[in-house]
C-alpha atoms as a PDB file:
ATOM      1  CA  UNK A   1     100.172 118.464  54.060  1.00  0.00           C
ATOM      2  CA  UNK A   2     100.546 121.124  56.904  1.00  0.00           C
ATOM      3  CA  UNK A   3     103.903 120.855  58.206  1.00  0.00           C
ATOM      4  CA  UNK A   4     103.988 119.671  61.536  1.00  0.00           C
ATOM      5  CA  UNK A   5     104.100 122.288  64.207  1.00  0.00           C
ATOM      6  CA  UNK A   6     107.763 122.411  66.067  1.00  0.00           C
ATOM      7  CA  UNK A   7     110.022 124.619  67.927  1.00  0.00           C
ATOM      8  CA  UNK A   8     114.054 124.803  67.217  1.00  0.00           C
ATOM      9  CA  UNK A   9     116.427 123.946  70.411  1.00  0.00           C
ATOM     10  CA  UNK A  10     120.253 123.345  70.736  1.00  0.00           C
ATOM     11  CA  UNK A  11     121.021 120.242  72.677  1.00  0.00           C
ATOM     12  CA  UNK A  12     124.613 121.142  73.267  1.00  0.00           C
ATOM     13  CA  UNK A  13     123.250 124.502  75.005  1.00  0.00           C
ATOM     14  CA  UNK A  14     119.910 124.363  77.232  1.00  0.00           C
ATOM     15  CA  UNK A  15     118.360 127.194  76.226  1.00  0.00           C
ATOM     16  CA  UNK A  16     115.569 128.919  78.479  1.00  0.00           C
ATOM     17  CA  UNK A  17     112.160 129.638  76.553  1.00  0.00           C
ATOM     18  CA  UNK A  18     109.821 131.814  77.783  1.00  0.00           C
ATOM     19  CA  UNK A  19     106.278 130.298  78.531  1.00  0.00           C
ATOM     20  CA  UNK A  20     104.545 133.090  75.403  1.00  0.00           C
ATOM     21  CA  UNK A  21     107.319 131.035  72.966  1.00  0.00           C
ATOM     22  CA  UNK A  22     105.864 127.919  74.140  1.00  0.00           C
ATOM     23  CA  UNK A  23     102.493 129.122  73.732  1.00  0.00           C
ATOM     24  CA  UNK A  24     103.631 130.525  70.121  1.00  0.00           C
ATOM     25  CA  UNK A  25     104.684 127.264  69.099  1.00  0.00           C
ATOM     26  CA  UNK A  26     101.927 125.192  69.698  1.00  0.00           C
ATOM     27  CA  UNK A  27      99.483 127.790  67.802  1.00  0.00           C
ATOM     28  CA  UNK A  28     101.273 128.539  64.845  1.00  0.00           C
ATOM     29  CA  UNK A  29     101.350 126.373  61.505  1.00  0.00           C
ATOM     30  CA  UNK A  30     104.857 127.357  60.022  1.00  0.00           C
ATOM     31  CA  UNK A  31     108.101 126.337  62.177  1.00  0.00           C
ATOM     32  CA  UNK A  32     109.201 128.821  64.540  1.00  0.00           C
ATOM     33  CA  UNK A  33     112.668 129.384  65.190  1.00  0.00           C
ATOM     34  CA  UNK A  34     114.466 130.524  68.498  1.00  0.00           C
ATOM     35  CA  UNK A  35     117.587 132.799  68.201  1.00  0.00           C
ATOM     36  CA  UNK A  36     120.735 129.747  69.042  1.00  0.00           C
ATOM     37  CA  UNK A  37     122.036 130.506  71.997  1.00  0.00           C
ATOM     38  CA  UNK A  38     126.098 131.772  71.955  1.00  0.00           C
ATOM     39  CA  UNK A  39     128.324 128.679  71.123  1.00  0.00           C
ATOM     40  CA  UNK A  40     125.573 126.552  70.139  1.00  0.00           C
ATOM     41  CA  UNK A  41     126.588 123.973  67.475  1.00  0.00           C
ATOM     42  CA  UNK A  42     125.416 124.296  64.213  1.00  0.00           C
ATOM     43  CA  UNK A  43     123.026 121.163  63.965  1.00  0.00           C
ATOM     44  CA  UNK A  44     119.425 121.794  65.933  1.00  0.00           C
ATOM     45  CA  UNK A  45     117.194 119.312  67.349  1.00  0.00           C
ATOM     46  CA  UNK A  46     113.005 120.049  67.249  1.00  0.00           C
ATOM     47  CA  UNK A  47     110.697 120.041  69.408  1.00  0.00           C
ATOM     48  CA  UNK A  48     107.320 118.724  68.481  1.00  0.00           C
ATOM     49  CA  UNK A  49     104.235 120.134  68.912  1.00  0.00           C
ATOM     50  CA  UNK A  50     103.187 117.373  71.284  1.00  0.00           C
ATOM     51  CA  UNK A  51     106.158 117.892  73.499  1.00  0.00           C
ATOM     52  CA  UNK A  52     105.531 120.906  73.407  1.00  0.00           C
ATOM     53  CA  UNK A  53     101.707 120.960  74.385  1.00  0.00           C
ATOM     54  CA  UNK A  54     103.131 118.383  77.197  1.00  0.00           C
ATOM     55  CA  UNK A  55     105.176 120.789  79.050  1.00  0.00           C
ATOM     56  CA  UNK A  56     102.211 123.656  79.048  1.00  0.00           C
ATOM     57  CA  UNK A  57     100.070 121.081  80.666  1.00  0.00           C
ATOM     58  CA  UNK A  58     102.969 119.916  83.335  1.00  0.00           C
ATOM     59  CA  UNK A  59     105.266 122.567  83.788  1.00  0.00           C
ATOM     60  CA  UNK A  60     103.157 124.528  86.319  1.00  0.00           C
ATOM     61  CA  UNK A  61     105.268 126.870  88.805  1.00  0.00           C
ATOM     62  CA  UNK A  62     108.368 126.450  86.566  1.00  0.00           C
ATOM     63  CA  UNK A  63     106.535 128.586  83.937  1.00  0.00           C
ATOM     64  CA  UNK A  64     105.819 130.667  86.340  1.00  0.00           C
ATOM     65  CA  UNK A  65     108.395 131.613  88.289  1.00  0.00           C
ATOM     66  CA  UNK A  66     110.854 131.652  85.371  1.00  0.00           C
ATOM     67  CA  UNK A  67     112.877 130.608  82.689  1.00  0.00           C
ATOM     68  CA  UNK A  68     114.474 127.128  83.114  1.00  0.00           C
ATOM     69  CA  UNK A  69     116.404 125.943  80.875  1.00  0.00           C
ATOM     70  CA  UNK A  70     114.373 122.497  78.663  1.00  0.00           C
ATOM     71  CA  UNK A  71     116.241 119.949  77.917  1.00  0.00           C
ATOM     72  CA  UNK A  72     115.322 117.449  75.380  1.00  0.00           C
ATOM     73  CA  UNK A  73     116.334 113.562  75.607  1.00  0.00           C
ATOM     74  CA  UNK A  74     115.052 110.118  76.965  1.00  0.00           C
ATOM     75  CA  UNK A  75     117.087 110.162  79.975  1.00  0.00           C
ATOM     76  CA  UNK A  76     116.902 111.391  83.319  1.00  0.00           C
ATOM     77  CA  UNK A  77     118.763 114.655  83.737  1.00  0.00           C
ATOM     78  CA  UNK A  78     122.861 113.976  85.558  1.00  0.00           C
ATOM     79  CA  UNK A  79     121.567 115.417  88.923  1.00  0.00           C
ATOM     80  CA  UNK A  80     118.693 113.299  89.183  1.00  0.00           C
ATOM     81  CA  UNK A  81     120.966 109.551  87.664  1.00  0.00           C
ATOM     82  CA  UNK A  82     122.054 108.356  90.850  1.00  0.00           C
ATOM     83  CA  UNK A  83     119.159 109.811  93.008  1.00  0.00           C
ATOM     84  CA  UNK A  84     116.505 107.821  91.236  1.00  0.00           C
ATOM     85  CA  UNK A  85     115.527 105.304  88.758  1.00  0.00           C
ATOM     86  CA  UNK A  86     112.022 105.234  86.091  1.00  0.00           C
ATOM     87  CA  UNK A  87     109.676 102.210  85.567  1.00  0.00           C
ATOM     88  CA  UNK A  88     110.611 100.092  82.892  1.00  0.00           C
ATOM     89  CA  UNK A  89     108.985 101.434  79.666  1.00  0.00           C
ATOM     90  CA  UNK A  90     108.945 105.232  80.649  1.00  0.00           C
ATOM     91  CA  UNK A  91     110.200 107.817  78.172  1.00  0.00           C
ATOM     92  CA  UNK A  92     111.546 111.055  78.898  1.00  0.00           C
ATOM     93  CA  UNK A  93     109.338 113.930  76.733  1.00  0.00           C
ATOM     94  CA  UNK A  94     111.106 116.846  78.395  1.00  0.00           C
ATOM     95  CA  UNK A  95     113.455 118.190  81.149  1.00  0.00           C
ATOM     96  CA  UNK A  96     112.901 121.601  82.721  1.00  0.00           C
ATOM     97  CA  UNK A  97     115.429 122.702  84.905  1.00  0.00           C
ATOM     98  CA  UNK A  98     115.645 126.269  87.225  1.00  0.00           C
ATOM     99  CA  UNK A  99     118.628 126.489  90.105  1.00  0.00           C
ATOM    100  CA  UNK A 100     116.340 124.982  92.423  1.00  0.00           C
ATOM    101  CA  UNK A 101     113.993 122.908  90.783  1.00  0.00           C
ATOM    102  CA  UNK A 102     113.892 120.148  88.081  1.00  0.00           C
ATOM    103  CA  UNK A 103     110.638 118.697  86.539  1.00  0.00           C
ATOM    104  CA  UNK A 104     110.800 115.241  84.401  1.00  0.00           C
ATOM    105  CA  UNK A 105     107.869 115.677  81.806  1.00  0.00           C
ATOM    106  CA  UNK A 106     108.047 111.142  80.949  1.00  0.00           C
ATOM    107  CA  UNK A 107     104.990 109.122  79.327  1.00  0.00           C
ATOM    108  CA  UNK A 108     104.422 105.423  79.692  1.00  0.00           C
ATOM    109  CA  UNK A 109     101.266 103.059  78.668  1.00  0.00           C
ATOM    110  CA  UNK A 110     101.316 101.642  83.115  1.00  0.00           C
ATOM    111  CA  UNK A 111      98.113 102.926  84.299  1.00  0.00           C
ATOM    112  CA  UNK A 112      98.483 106.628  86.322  1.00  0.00           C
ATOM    113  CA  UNK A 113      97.920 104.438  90.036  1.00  0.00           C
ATOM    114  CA  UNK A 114     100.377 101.951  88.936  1.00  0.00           C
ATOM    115  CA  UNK A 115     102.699 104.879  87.818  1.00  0.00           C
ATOM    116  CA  UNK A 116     102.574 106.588  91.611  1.00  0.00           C
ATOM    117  CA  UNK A 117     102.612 103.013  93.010  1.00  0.00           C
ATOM    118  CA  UNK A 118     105.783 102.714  91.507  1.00  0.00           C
ATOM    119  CA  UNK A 119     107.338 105.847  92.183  1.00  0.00           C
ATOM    120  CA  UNK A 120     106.404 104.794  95.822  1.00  0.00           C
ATOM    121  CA  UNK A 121     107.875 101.352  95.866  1.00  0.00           C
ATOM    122  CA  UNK A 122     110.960 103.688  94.555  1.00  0.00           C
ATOM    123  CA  UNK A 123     111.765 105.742  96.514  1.00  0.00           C
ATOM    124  CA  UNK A 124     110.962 103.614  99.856  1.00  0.00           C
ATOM    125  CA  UNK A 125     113.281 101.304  98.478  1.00  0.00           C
ATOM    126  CA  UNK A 126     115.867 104.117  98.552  1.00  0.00           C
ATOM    127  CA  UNK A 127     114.899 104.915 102.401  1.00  0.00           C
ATOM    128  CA  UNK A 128     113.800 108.032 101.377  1.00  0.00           C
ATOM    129  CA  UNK A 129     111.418 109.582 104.234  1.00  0.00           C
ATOM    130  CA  UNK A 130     107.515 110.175 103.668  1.00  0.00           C
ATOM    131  CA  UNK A 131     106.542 113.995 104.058  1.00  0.00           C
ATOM    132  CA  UNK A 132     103.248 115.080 105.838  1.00  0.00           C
ATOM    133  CA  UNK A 133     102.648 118.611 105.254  1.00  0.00           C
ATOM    134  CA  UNK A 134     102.259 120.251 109.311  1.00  0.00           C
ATOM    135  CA  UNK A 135      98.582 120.578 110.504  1.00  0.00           C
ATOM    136  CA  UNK A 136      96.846 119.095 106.963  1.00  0.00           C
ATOM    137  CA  UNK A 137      93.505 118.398 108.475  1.00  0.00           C
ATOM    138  CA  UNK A 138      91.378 118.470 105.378  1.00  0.00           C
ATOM    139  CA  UNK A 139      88.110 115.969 105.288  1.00  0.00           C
ATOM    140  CA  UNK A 140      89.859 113.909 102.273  1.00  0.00           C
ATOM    141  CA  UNK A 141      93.454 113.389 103.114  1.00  0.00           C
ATOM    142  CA  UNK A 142      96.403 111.937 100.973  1.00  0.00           C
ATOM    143  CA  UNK A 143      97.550 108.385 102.436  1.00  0.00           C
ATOM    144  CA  UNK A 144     100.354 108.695 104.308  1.00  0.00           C
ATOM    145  CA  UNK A 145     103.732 107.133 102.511  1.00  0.00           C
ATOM    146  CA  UNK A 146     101.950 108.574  99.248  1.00  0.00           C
ATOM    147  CA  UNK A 147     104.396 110.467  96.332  1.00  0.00           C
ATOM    148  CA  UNK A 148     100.822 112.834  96.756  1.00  0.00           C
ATOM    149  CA  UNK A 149     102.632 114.010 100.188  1.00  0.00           C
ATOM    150  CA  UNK A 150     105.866 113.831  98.925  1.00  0.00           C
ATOM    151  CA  UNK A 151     109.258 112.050  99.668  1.00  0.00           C
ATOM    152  CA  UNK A 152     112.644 113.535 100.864  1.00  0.00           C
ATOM    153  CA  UNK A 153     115.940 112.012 100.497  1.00  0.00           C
ATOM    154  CA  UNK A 154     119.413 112.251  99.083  1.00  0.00           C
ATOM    155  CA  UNK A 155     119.395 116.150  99.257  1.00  0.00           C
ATOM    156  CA  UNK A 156     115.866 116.554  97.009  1.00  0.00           C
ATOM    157  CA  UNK A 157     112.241 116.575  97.748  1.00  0.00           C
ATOM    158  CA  UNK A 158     109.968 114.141  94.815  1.00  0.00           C
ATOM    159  CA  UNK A 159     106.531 114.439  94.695  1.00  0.00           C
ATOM    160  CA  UNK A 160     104.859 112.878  91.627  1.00  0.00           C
ATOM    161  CA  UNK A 161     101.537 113.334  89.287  1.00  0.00           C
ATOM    162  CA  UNK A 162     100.321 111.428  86.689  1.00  0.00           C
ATOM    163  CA  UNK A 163      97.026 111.660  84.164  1.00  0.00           C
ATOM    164  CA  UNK A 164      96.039 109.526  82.027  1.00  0.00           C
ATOM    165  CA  UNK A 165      95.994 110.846  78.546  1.00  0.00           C
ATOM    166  CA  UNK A 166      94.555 108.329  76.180  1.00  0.00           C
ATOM    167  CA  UNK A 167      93.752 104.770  76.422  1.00  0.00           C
ATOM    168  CA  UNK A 168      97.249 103.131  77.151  1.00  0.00           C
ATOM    169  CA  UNK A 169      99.173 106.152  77.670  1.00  0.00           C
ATOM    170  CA  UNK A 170      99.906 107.967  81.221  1.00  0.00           C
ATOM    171  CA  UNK A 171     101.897 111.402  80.973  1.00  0.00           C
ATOM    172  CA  UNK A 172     103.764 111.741  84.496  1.00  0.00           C
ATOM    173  CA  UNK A 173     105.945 114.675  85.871  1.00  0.00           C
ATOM    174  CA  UNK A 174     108.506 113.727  88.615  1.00  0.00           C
ATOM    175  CA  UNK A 175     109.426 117.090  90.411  1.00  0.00           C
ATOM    176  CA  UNK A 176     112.269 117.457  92.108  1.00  0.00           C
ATOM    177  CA  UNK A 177     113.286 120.261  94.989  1.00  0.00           C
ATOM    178  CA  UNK A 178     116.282 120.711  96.422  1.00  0.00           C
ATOM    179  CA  UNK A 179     116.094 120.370  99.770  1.00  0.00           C
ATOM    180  CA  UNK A 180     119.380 119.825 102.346  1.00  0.00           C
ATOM    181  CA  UNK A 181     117.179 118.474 105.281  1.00  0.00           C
ATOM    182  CA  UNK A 182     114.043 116.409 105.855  1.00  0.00           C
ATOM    183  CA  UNK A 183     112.627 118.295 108.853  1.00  0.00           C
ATOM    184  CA  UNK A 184     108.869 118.750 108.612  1.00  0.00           C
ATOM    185  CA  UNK A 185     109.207 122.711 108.727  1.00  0.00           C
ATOM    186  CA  UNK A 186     111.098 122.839 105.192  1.00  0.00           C
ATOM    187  CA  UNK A 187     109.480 119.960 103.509  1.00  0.00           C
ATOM    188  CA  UNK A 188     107.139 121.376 100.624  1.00  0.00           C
ATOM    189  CA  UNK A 189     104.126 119.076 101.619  1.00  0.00           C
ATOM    190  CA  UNK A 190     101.073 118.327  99.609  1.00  0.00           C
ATOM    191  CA  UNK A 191      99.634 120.429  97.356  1.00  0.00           C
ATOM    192  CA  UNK A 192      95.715 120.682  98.104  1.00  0.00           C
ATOM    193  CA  UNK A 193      94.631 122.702  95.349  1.00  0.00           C
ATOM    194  CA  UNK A 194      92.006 120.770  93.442  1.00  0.00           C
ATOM    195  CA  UNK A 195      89.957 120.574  96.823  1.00  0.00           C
ATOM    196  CA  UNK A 196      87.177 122.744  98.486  1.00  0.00           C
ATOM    197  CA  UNK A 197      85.945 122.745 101.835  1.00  0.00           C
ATOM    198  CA  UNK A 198      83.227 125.036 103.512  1.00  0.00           C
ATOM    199  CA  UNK A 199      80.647 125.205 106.246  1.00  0.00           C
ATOM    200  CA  UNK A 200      77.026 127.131 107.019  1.00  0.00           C
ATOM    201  CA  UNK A 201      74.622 127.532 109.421  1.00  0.00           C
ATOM    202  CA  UNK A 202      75.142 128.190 113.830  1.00  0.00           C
ATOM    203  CA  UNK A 203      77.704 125.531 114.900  1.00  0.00           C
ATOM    204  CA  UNK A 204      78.060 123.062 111.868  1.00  0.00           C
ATOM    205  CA  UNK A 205      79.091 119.431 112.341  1.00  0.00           C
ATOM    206  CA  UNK A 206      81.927 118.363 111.726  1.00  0.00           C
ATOM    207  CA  UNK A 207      82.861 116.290 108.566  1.00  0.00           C
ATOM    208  CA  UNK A 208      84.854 112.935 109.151  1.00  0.00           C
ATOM    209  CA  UNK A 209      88.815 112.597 108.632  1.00  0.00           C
ATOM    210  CA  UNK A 210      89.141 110.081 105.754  1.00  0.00           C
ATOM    211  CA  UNK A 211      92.012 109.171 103.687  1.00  0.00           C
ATOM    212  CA  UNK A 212      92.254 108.718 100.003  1.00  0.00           C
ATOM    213  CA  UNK A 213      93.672 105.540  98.163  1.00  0.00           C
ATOM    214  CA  UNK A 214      97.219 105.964  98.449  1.00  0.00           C
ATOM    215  CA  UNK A 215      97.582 105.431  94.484  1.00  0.00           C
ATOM    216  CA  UNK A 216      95.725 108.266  93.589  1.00  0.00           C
ATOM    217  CA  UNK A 217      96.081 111.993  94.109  1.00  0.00           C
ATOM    218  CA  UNK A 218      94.201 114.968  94.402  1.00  0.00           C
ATOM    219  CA  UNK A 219      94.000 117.205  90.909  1.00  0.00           C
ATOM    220  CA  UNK A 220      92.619 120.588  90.180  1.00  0.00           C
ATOM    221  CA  UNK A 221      92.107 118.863  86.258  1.00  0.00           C
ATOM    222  CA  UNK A 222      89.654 116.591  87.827  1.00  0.00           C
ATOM    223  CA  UNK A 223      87.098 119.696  88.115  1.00  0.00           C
ATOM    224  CA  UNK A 224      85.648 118.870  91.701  1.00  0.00           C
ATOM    225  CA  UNK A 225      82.053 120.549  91.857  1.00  0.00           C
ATOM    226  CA  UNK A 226      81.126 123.036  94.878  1.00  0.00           C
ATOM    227  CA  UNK A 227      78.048 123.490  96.872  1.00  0.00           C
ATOM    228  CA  UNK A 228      76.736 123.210 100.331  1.00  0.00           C
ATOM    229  CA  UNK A 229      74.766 125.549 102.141  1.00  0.00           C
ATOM    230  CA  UNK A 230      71.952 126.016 105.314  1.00  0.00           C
ATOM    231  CA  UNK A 231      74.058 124.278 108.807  1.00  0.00           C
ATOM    232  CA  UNK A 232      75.767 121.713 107.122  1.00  0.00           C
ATOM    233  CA  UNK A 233      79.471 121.140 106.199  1.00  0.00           C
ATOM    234  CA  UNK A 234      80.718 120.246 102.825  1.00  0.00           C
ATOM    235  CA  UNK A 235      83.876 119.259 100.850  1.00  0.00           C
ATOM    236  CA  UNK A 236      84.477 118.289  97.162  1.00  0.00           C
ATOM    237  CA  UNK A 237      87.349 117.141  95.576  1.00  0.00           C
ATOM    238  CA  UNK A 238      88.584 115.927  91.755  1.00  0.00           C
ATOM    239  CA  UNK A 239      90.383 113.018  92.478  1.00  0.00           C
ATOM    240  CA  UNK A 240      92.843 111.527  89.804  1.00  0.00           C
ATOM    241  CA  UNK A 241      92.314 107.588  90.038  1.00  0.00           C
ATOM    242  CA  UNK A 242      91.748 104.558  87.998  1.00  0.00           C
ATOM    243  CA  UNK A 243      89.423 103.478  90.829  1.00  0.00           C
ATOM    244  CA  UNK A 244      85.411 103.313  90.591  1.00  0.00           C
ATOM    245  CA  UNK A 245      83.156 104.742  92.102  1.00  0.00           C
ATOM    246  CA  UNK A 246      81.771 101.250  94.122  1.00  0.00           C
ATOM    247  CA  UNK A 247      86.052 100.719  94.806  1.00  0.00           C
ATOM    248  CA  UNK A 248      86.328 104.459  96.147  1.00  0.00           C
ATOM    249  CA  UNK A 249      82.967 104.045  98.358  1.00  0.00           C
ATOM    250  CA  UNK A 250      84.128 100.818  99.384  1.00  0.00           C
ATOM    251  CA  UNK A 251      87.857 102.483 100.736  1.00  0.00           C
ATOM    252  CA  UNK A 252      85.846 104.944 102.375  1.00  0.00           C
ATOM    253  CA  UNK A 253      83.186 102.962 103.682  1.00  0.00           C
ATOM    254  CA  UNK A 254      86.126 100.627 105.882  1.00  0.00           C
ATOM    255  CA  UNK A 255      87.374 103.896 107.479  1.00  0.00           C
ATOM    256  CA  UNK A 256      83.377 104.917 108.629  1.00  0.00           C
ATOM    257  CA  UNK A 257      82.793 101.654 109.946  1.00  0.00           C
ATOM    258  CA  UNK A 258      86.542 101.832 111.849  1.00  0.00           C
ATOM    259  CA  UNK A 259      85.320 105.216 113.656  1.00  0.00           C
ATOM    260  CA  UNK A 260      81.480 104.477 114.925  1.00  0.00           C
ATOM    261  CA  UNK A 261      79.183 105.327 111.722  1.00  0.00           C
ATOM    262  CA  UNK A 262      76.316 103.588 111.041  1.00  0.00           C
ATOM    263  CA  UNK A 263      75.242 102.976 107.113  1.00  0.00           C
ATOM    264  CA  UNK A 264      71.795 104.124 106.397  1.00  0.00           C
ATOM    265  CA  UNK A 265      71.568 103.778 102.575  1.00  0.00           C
ATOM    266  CA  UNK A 266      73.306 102.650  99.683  1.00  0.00           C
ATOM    267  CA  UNK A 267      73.132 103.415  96.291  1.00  0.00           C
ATOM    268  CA  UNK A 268      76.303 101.678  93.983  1.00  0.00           C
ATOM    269  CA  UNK A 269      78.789 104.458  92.561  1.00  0.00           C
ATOM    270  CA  UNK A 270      76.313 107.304  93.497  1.00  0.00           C
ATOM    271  CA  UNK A 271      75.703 108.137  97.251  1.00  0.00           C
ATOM    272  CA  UNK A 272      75.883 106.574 100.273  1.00  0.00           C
ATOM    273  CA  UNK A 273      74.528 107.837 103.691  1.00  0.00           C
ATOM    274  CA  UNK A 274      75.983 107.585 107.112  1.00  0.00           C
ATOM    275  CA  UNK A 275      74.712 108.600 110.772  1.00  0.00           C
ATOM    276  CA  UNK A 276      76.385 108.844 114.354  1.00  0.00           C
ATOM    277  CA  UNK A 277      75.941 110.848 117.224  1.00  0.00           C
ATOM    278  CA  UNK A 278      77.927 113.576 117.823  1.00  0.00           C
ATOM    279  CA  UNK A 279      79.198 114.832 121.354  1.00  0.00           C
ATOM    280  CA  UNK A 280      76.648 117.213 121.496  1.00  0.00           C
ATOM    281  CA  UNK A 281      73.897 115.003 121.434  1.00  0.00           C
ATOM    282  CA  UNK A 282      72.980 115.387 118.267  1.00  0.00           C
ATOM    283  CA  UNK A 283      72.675 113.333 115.086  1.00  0.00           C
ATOM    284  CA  UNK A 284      74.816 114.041 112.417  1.00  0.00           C
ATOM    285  CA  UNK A 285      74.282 112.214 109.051  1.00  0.00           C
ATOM    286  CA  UNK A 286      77.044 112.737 106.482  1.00  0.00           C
ATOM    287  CA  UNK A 287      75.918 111.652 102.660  1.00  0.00           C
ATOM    288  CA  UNK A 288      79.309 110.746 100.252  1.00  0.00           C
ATOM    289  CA  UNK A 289      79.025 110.596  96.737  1.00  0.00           C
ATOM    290  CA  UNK A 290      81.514 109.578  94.487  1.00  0.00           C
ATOM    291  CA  UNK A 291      81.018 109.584  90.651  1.00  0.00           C
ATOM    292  CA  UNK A 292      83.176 109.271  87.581  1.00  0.00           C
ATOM    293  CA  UNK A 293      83.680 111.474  84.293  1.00  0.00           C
ATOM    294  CA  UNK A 294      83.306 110.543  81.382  1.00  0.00           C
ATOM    295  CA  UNK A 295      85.587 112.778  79.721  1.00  0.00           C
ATOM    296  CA  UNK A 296      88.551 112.187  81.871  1.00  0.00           C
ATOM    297  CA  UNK A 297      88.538 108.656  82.277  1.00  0.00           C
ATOM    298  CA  UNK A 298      90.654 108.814  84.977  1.00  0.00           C
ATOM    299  CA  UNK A 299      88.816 111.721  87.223  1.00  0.00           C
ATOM    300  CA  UNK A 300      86.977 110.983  90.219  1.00  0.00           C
ATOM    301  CA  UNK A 301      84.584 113.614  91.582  1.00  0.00           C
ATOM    302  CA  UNK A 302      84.022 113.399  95.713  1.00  0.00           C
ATOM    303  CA  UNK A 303      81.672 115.524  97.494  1.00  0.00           C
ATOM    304  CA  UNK A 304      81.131 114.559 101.295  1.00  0.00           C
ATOM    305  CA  UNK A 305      77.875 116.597 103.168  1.00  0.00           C
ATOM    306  CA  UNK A 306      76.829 116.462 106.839  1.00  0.00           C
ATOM    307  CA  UNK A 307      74.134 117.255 108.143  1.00  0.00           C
ATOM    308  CA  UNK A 308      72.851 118.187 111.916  1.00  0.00           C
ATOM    309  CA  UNK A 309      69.732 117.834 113.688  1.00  0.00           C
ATOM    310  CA  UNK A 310      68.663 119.363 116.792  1.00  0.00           C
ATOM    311  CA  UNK A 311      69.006 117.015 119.842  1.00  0.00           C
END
C-alpha cells in the first residue's frame, strides 16, 4: 500500500512553509521532509495529506502575502482563547498565523448555514459590532448582522466561510484581523468577489437592492455564470447555501413585494418574473433565476436581469 502522503512539522516550533511546499506535499507519493527549524525537539508531528489539501483550499491571502507560521492542534490558537469560543463538535485541522492575521482551518458535520448561524449567535453574544463595508450597493447584498460582512470586537475583526465538503461534513475558516478600532473606515468589510454585475444599452434600468439570507454567503467556488447584453442590466452571483432554489425565490420574492413589484410569472426553482414602473415612465421587468448545482451541493447560482421598454 502507497504510503500515505504527509508533510513533517515541529509542534514545539511553528515553522513557516512556503505555499510550493504545500503544493509539493500534496502531489508527491513518498513523505517529504522540511529542514526542523533551530531548537526544535527531536520528536515531529505529520501533517496529512488532507490537512494539507485543507489549507490550499482555505488559506487564501495568507498564502499569498507570506509565510505564516501553521500550527497543528485541535484548539483554538492563545490569542484567539478568550476572544472566542467554537460550536460544540468542531475540530481544529490547522492554524495559520502572520503578525497580523490568524486563520482557523476547523471541520464539523453542522450544516455550512448552521455553522455561520452560529458564529453569529457568537459573536453577538460577545457584543461584538456588525461591519458594513462603506457604499456596498451591489444588487445582491449580504444581510446585515451577517459573519459575510464581518464582526469587530475585542481588538480583532472575524469574518467567517464555510463549504460543505461531503455529506455530513462542513470545512469552516474563522479569520481573524487585528484591528484596534471598529470605525467603518478601517473595518475590512465584505468580500464581493464571487459576484458580477454589468449593464448595456442607452440608459439601463436599474436592478433592485435585495439582500441575501443572512446564513449564507457569497463564494467565488460557487461558479456564478455571466451574461447580459442589449439595454438591460444584469448580475450573477454563486451563492454558498443549504437553501433551495423555491426557499431562495421565496426570500427574495418578500423583499419585491415590500418595494412595489408586481409578479408576472412563476416557474418553481427556475425563474420568476417581476414588473414595475420606473420614474421615467417606463416599464421595467426584472426576471430572477435561482438554480442549484449538482456538484456542489451546497452552491446556489443567482442571476437577476431587467429589462426596459420604451414609455
Amino acid at each position: 500500500m502507497r504510503r500515505r502522503n504527509v508533510e513533517r512539522l515541529s509542534r514545539s516550533v511553528p515553522t513557516a512553509l512556503p505555499m510550493h511546499r504545500l503544493f509539493l506535499a500534496a502531489c508527491v507519493t513518498a513523505p517529504l521532509v522540511l529542514p526542523r527549524a533551530t531548537g526544535a525537539q527531536a520528536s515531529s508531528d505529520l501533517i496529512p495529506r488532507d490537512v494539507v489539501l485543507a489549507i490550499l483550499r482555505n488559506a487564501g491571502n495568507q498564502l499569498q502575502g507570506g509565510e505564516p507560521a501553521i500550527l497543528l492542534g485541535d484548539r483554538l490558537p492563545d490569542n484567539l482563547v478568550n476572544k472566542v469560543t467554537l460550536p460544540r463538535g468542531a475540530h481544529v485541522m490547522a492554524t495559520l498565523e502572520s503578525w497580523s492575521s490568524t486563520d482557523v482551518i476547523g471541520t464539523t458535520s453542522a450544516p455550512p448555514d448552521s455553522i455561520r448561524a452560529w458564529f453569529t449567535d457568537e459573536f453577538t453574544r460577545r457584543g461584538y459590532e456588525p461591519q458594513d463595508y462603506p457604499g456596498h450597493r451591489e444588487p445582491f447584498r449580504p444581510a446585515q448582522g451577517s459573519v459575510s460582512g464581518g464582526f469587530c470586537g475585542a481588538g480583532t475583526f472575524f469574518t467567517l466561510s464555510a463549504q460543505q465538503r461531503q455529506p455530513g461534513r462542513t470545512e469552516f475558516v474563522l479569520r481573524a484581523r487585528q484591528q484596534p478600532t471598529c470605525t467603518p473606515q478601517q473595518a475590512y468589510g465584505f468580500n464581493s468577489t464571487g459576484s458580477t454585475w454589468s449593464s448595456g444599452g442607452f440608459n439601463p434600468p436599474a436592478l433592485p437592492l435585495l439582500v441575501n439570507p443572512k446564513n449564507s454567503e457569497i463564494a467565488q467556488r460557487c461558479d456564478p455564470r455571466v451574461g447580459g447584453n442589449g439595454s438591460s442590466s444584469s448580475t450573477q452571483i454563486g451563492l454558498a447555501t443549504i437553501a433551495t432554489p423555491d426557499q431562495l425565490t421565496a426570500h427574495y420574492a418578500k423583499q419585491l413585494d415590500s418595494a412595489g413589484w408586481k409578479r408576472e410569472s412563476l416557474a418553481p426553482g427556475v425563474v420568476t418574473t417581476w414588473i414595475r414602473r420606473d420614474s421615467a415612465g417606463r416599464d421595467v421587468r426584472v426576471q430572477l433565476t435561482a438554480m442549484s448545482n449538482p456538484a456542489t451541493p451546497d452552491c446556489r447560482w443567482l442571476t437577476m436581469t431587467s429589462q426596459s421598454a420604451h414609455p
